[in-house]
Protein backbone atom coordinates (compact mmCIF):
# COMPACT_ATOMS: atom_id res chain seq x y z
CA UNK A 1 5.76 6.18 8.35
CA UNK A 2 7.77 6.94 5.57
CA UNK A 3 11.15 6.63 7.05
CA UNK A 4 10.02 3.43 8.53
CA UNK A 5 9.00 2.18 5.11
CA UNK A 6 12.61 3.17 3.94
CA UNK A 7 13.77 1.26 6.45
CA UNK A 8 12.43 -2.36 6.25
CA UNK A 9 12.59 -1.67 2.43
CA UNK A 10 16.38 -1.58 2.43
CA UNK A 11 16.60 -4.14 5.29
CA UNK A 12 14.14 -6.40 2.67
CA UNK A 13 16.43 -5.91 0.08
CA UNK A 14 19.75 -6.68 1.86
CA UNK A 15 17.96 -9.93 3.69
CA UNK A 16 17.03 -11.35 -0.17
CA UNK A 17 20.36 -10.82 -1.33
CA UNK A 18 22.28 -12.77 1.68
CA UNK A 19 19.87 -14.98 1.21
CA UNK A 20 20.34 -15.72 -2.74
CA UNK A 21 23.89 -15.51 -2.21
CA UNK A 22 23.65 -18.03 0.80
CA UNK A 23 25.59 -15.73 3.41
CA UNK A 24 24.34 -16.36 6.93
CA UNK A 25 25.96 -13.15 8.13
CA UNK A 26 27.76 -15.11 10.95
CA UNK A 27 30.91 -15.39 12.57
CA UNK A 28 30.23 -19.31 13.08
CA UNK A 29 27.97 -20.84 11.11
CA UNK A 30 28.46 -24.45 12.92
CA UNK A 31 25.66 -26.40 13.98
CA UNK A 32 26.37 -29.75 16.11
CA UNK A 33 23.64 -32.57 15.57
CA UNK A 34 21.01 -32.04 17.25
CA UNK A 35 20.97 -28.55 17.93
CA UNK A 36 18.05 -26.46 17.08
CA UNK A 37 19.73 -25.16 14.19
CA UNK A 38 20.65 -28.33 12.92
CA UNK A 39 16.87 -29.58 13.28
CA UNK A 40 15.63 -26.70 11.92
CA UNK A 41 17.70 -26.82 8.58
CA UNK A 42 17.84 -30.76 8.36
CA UNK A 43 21.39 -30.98 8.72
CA UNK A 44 22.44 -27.24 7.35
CA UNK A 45 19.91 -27.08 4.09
CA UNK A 46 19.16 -23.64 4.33
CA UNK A 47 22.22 -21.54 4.39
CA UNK A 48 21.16 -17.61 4.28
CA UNK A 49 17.88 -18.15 5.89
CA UNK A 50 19.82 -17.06 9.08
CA UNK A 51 20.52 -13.64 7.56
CA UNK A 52 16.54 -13.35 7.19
CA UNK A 53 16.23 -14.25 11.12
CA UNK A 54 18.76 -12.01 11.85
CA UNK A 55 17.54 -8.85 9.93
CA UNK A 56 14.03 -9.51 10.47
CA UNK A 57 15.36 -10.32 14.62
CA UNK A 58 16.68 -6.37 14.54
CA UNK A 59 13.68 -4.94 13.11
CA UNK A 60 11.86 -6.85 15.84
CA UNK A 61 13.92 -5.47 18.76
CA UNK A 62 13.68 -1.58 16.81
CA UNK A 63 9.56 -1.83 16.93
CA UNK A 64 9.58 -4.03 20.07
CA UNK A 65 11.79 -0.82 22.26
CA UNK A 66 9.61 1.78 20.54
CA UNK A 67 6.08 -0.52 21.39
CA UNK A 68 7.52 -0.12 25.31
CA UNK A 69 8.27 3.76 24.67
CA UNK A 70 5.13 4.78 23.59
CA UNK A 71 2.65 2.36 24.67
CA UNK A 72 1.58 4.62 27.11
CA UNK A 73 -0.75 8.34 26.11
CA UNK A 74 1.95 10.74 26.59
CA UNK A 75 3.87 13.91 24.91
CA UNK A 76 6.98 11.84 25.32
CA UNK A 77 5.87 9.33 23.38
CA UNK A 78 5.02 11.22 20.55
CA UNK A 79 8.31 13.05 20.55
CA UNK A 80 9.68 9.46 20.26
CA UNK A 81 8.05 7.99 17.78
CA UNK A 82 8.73 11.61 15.79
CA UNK A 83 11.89 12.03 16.70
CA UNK A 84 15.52 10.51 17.35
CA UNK A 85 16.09 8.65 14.08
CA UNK A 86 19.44 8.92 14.46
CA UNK A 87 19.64 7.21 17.65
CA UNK A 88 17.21 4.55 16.12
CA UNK A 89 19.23 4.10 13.07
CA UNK A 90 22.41 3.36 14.99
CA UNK A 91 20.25 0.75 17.71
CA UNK A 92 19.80 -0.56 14.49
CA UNK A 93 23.09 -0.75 13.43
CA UNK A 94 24.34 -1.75 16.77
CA UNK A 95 22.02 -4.59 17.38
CA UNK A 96 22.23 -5.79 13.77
CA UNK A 97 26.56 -6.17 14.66
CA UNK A 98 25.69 -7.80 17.70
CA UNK A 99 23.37 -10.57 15.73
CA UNK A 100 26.30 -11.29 13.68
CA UNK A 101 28.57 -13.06 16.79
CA UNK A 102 24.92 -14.95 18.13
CA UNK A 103 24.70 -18.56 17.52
CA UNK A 104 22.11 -19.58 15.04
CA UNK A 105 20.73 -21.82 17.55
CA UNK A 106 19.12 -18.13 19.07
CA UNK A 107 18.18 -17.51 15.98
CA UNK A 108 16.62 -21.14 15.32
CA UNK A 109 13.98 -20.63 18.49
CA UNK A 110 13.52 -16.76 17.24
CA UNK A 111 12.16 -18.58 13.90
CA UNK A 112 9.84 -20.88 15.56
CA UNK A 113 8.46 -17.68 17.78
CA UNK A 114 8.12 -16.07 14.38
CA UNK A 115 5.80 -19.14 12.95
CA UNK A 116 3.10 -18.52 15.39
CA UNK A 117 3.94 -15.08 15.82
CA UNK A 118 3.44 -14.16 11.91
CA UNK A 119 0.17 -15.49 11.08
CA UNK A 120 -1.25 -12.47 13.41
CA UNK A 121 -0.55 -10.36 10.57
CA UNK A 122 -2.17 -12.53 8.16
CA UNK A 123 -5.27 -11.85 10.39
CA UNK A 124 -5.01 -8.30 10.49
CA UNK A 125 -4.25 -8.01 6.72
CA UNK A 126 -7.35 -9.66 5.51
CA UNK A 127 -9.22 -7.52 8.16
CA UNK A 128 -7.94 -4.56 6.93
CA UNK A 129 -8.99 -5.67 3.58
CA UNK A 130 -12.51 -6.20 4.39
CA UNK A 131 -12.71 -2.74 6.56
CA UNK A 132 -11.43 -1.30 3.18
CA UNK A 133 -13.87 -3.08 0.97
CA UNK A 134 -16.83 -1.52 2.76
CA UNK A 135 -15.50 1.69 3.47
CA UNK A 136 -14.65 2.34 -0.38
CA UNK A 137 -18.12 1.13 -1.22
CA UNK A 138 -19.03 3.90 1.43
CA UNK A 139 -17.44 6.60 0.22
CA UNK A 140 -18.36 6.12 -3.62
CA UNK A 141 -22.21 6.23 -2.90
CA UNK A 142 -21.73 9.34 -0.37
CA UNK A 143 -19.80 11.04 -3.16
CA UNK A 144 -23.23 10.66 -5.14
CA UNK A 145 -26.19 11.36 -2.20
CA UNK A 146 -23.98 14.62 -1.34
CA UNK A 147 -25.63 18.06 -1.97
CA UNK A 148 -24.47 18.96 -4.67
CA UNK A 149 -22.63 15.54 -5.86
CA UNK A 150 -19.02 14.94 -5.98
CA UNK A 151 -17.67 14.99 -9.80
CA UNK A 152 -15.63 12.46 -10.83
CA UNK A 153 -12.40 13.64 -11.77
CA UNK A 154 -13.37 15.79 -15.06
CA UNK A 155 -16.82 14.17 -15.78
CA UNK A 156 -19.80 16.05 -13.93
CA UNK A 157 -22.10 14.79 -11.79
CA UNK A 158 -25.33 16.47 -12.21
CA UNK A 159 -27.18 13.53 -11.39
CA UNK A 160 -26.09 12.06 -8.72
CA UNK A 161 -24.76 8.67 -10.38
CA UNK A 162 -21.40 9.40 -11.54
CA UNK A 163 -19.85 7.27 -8.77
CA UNK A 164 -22.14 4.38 -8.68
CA UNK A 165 -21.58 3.93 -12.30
CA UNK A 166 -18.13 3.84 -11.74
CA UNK A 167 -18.37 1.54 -8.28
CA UNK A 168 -20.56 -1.14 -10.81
CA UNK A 169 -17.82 -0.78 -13.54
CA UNK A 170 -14.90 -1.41 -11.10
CA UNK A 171 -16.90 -4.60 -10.03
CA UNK A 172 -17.37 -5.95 -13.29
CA UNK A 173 -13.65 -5.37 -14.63
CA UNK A 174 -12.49 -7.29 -11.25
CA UNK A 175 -15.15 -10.19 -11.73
CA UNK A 176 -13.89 -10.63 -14.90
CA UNK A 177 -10.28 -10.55 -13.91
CA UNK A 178 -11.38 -13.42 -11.16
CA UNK A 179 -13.27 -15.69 -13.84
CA UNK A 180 -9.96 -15.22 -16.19
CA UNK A 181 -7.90 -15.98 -13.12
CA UNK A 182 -9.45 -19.06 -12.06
CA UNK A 183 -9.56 -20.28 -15.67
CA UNK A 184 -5.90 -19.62 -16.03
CA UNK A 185 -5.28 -21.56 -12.62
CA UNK A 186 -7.45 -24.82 -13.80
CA UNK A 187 -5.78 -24.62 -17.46
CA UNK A 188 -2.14 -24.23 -16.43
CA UNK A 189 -1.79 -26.41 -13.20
CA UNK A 190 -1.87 -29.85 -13.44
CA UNK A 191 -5.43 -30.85 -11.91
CA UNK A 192 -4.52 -34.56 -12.30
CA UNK A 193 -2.10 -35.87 -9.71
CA UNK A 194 -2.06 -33.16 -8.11
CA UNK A 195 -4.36 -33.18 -5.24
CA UNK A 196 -3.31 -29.82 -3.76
CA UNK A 197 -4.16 -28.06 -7.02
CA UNK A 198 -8.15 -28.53 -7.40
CA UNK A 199 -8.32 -28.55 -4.56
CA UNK A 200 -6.76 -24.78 -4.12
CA UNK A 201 -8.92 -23.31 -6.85
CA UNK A 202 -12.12 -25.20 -6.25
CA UNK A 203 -12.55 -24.15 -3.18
CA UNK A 204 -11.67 -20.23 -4.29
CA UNK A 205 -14.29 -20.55 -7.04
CA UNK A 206 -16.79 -22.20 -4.53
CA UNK A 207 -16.60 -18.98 -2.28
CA UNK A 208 -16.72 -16.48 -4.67
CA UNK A 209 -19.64 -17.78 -5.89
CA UNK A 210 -21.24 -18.30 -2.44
CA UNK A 211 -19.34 -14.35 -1.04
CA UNK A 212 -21.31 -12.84 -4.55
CA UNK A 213 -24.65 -15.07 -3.97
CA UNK A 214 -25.09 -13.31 -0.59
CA UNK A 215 -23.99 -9.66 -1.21
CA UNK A 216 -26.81 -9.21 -3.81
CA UNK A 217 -28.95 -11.64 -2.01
CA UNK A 218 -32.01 -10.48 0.55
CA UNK A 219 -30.22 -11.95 3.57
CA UNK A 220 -27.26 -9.03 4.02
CA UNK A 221 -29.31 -6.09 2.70
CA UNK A 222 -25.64 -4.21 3.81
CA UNK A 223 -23.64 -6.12 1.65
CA UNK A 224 -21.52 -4.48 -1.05
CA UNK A 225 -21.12 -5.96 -4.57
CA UNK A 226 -17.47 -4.07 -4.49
CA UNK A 227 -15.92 -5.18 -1.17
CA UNK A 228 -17.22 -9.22 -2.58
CA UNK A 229 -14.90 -8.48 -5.40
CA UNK A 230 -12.23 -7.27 -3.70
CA UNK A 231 -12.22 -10.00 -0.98
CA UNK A 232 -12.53 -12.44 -4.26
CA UNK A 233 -10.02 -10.66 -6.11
CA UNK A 234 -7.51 -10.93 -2.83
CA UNK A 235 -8.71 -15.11 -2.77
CA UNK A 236 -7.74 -15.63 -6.63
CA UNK A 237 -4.55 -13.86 -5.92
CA UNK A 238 -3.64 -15.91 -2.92
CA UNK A 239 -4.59 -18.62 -4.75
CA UNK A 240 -2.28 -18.37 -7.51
CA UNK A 241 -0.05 -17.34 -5.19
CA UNK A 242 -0.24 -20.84 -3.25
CA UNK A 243 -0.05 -23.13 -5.75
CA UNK A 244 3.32 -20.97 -7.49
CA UNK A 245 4.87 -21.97 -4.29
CA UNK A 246 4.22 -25.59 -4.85
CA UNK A 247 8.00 -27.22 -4.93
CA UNK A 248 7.21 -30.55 -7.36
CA UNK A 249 7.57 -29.71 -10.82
CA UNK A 250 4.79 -32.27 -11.55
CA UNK A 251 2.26 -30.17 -9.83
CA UNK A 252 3.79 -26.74 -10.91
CA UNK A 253 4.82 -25.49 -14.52
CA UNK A 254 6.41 -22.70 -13.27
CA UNK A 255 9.29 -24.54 -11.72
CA UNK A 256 11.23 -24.39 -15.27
CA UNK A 257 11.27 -20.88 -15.45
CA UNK A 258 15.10 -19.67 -15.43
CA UNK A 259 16.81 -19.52 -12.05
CA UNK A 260 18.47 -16.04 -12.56
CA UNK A 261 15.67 -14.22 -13.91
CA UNK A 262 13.33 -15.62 -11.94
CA UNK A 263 15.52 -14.45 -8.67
CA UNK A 264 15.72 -11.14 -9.76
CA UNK A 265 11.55 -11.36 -10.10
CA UNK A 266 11.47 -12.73 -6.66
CA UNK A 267 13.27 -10.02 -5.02
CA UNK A 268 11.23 -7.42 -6.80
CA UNK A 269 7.99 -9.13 -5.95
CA UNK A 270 9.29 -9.91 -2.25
CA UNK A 271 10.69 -6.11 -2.02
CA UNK A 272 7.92 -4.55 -3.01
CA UNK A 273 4.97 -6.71 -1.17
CA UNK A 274 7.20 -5.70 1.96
CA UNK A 275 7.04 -1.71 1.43
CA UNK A 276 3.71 -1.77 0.26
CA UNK A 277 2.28 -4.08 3.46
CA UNK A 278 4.14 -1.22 5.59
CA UNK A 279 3.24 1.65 3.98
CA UNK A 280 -0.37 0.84 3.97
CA UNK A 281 -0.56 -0.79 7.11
CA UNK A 282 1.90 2.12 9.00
CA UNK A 283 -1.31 4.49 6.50
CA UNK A 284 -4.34 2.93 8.44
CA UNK A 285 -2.45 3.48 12.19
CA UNK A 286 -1.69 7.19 11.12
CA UNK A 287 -5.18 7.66 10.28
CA UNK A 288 -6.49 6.30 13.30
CA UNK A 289 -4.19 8.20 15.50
CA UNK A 290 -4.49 11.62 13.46
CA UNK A 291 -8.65 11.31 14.44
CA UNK A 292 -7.90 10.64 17.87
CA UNK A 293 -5.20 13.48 17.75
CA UNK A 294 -7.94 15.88 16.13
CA UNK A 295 -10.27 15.23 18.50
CA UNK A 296 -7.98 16.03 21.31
CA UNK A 297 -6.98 18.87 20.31
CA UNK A 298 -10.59 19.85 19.53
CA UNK A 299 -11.39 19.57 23.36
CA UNK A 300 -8.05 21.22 24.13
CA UNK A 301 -8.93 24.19 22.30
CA UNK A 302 -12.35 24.36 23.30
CA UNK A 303 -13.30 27.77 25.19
CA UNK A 304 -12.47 28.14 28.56
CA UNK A 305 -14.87 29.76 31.28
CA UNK A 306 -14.34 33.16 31.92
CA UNK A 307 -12.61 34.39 34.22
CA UNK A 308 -13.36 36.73 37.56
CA UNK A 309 -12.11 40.37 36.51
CA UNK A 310 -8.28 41.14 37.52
CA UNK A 311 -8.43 43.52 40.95
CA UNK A 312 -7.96 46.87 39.83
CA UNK A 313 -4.30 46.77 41.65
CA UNK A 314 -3.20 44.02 40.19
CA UNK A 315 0.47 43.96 38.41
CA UNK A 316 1.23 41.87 35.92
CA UNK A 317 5.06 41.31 34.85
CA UNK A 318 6.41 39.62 31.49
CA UNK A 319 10.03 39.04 31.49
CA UNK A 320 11.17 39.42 28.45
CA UNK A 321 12.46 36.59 26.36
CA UNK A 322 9.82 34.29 27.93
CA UNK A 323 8.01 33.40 25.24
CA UNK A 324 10.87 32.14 23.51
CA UNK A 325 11.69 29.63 26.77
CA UNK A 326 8.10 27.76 26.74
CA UNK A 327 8.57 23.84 26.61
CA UNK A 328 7.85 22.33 23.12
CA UNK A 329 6.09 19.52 24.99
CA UNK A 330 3.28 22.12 25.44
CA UNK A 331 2.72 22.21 21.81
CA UNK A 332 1.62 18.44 21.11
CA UNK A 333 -1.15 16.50 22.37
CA UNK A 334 -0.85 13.38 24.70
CA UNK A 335 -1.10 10.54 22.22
CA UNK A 336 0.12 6.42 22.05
CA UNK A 337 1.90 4.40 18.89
CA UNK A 338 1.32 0.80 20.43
CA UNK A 339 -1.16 0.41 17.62
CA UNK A 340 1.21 1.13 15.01
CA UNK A 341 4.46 -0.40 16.65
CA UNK A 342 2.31 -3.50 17.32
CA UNK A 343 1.72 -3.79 13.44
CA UNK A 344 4.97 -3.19 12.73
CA UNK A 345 6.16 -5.93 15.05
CA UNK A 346 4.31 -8.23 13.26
CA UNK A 347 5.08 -7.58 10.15
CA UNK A 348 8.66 -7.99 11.20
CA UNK A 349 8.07 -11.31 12.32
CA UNK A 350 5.92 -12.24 9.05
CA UNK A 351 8.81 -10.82 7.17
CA UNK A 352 11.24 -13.50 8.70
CA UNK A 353 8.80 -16.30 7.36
CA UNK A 354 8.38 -14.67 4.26
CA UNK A 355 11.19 -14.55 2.79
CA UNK A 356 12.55 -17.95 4.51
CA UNK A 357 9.57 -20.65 3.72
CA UNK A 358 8.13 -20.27 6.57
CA UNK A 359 11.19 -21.14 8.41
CA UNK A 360 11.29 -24.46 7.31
CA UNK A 361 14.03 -26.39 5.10
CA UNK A 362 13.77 -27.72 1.58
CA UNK A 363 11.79 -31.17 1.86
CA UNK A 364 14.07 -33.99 0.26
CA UNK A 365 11.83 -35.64 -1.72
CA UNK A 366 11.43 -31.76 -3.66
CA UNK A 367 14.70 -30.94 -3.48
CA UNK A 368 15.81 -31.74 -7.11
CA UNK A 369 12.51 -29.86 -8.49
CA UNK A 370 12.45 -26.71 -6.29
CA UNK A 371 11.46 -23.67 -8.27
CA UNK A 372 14.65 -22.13 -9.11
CA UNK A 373 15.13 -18.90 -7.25
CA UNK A 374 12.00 -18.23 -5.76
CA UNK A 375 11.81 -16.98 -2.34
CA UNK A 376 8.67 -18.76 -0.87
CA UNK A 377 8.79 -22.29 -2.38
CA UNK A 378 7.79 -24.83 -0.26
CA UNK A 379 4.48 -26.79 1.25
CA UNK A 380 4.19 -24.42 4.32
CA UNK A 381 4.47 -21.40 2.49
CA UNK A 382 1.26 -22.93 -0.27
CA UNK A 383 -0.49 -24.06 2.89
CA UNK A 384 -0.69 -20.34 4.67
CA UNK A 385 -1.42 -18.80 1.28
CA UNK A 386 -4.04 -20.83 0.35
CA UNK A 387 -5.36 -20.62 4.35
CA UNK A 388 -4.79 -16.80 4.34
CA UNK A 389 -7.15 -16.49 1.19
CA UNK A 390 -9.89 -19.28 2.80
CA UNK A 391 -9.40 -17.02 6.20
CA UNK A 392 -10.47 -13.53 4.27
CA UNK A 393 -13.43 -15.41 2.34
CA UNK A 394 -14.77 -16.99 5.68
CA UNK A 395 -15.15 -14.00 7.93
CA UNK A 396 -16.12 -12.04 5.39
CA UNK A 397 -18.78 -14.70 4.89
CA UNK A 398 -19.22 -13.86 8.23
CA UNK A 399 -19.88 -9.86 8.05
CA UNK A 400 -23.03 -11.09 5.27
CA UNK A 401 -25.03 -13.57 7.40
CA UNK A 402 -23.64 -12.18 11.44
CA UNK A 403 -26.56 -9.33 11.38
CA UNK A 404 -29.25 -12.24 9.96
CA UNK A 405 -28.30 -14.89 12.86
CA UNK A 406 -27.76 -11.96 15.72
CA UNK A 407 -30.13 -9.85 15.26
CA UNK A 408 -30.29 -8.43 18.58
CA UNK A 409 -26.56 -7.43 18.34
CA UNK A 410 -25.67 -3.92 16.84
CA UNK A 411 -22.88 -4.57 14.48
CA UNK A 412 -22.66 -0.93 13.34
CA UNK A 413 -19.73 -0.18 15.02
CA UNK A 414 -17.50 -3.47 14.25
């Protein structure tokens, strides 16, 4: 996972830069009118976007091969996904050369795959996040019901409260962050003229109020105060988020901010957003597979019946030097990546829309008042932000009031 996080962390870095610098990393960068590329970029308007397709086009082929190799349960497909980086490190190589003589009009359909193809990711992100919200409100009340309880770093825990104390105190200092936030958003940002604006944070406050109502509310007596403020935390971030894409510098203060410095921010931001999204997301796979893999191995090593007594003439013969010949593939479990190299695959498409505006050209009328060198700065990119942050507040909404209106359904294994 790590390796793999090294990976799309340099291949981030080198897509920002081409793209900054406006290299397309292309033999021939003509496009005729008409031609997919041409549509796409409204005449040629977004020159080292097709470095982005092409990067995030090789990562896609890298987790696409090893998603074939190892969708099946196998000991060969854990060797592969374990093993042979240097082979994958020059496919990556290889294939990234080849990209380099392909037309951008490949590369133009690749980006509008990548628009429907990305938002999966979206989706599993603000899953994830939700899964995480109620399994870290888990774990901090076990820590206290334990016999004896857990201590809390170097505070004991003699009564049993440490960690509930500290679960409340996390939820107030990210409720407070969230009411600061939102304040922030409605004081900075234009409200007036701006339609997108309150309506971007109106909405956010509207379901963090309703998200809280509910989670200390009778109806979802399984609701967690902490995994409301995280999901609310993750909506006011979004938030902000959308409407610092915004490209009208009517509707968006931070659209004077200095080009240069705010490039180097972008990159930075983008960079690091990329390796984090990996390593957690490549973190949850790993765990999932490592149980599985546990539990295999639990029923591999579990006793065997015993067997009938060897016949008192019976001759047994080592050769020596035999040990030393057994096949390594006995030594692993049977066990399938598609999980994790389906992730991955994602991400490498979300990472092509990412860092392009959602493969989509500067509109004209905002071309003149586009924020200076940020990566994501355009109407599509606000609009899956701000839908991405509605998304995780809905079916979270969802998890509250599901066990009140199916009550016959056992939810406690979604």
């Amino acid at each position: 996972n790590v390796l793999y996080c090294l990976i799309l962390f340099v291949a981030t870095t080198v897509a920002l830069v081409l793209r900054y610098s406006e290299q397309d990393m292309a033999v021939d960068t003509w496009s005729t009118p008409g031609s997919a590329s041409y549509t796409l970029c409204e005449g040629g308007r977004c020159e080292g976007n097709w470095a982005v397709f092409r990067i995030s086009f090789t990562l896609s082929c890298l987790f696409l091969t090893m998603l074939f190799l190892t969708c099946s349960e196998s000991k060969a497909a854990v060797f592969a996904h374990r093993g042979f980086w240097l082979a994958k490190v020059i496919g990556v190589i290889a294939v990234g050369a080849t990209t380099v003589f392909m037309p951008n009009d490949a590369f133009a359909y690749y980006a509008w795959i990548a628009r429907f193809v990305a938002p999966g990711f979206l989706v599993y992100q603000v899953i994830s996040l939700i899964g995480f919200g109620y399994s870290a409100n888990t774990a901090m009340v076990e820590r206290d019901d334990q016999a004896p309880p857990a201590p809390l770093l170097c505070i004991s825990n003699s009564g049993g409260n440490v960690w509930k104390v500290a679960n409340l105190l996390l939820c107030l200092l990210l409720y407070v962050g969230i009411l600061t936030g939102i304040g922030l958003l409605y004081d900075r940002f234009p409200q007036s003229g701006c339609s997108f604006n309150p309506l971007a944070v109106t909405t956010t406050l509207l379901l963090v109020l309703l998200n809280t109502a509910l989670s200390v509310s009778s109806i979802a007596p399984h609701a967690a105060l902490l995994t409301s403020a995280l999901v609310s935390a993750y909506g006011t971030w979004v938030c902000y988020g959308a409407m610092a894409a915004m490209p009208y510098a009517e509707c968006n203060p931070l659209a004077n901010s200095p080009g240069f410095v705010s490039s180097v921010v972008s990159i930075c931001i983008a960079t690091g957003t990329v390796a984090f999204l990996t390593f957690s997301a490549g973190r949850r796979e790993t765990a999932k597979m490592s149980a599985k893999e546990v539990a295999t191995n639990a029923g591999q090593l579990a006793p065997a019946p015993a067997a009938a007594p060897a016949a008192a003439d019976a001759v047994t013969v080592k050769v020596e030097g035999e040990e030393a010949r057994e096949d390594p593939l006995d030594e692993v479990a049977p066990q399938s990546y598609r999980g994790y190299y389906f992730v991955m695959l994602l991400l490498s498409f979300y990472l092509a829309m990412l860092l392009s505006n959602w493969g989509t050209a500067a509109d004209g009328e905002a071309d003149a008042e586009l924020l200076n060198g940020s990566y994501n700065a355009s109407l599509a990119s606000a609009w899956v932000q701000l839908t991405s942050g509605w998304l995780c507040a809905l079916l979270y909404l969802w998890t509250l009031v599901a066990p009140r209106l199916l009550p016959d359904r056992d939810f406690s294994r979604v």
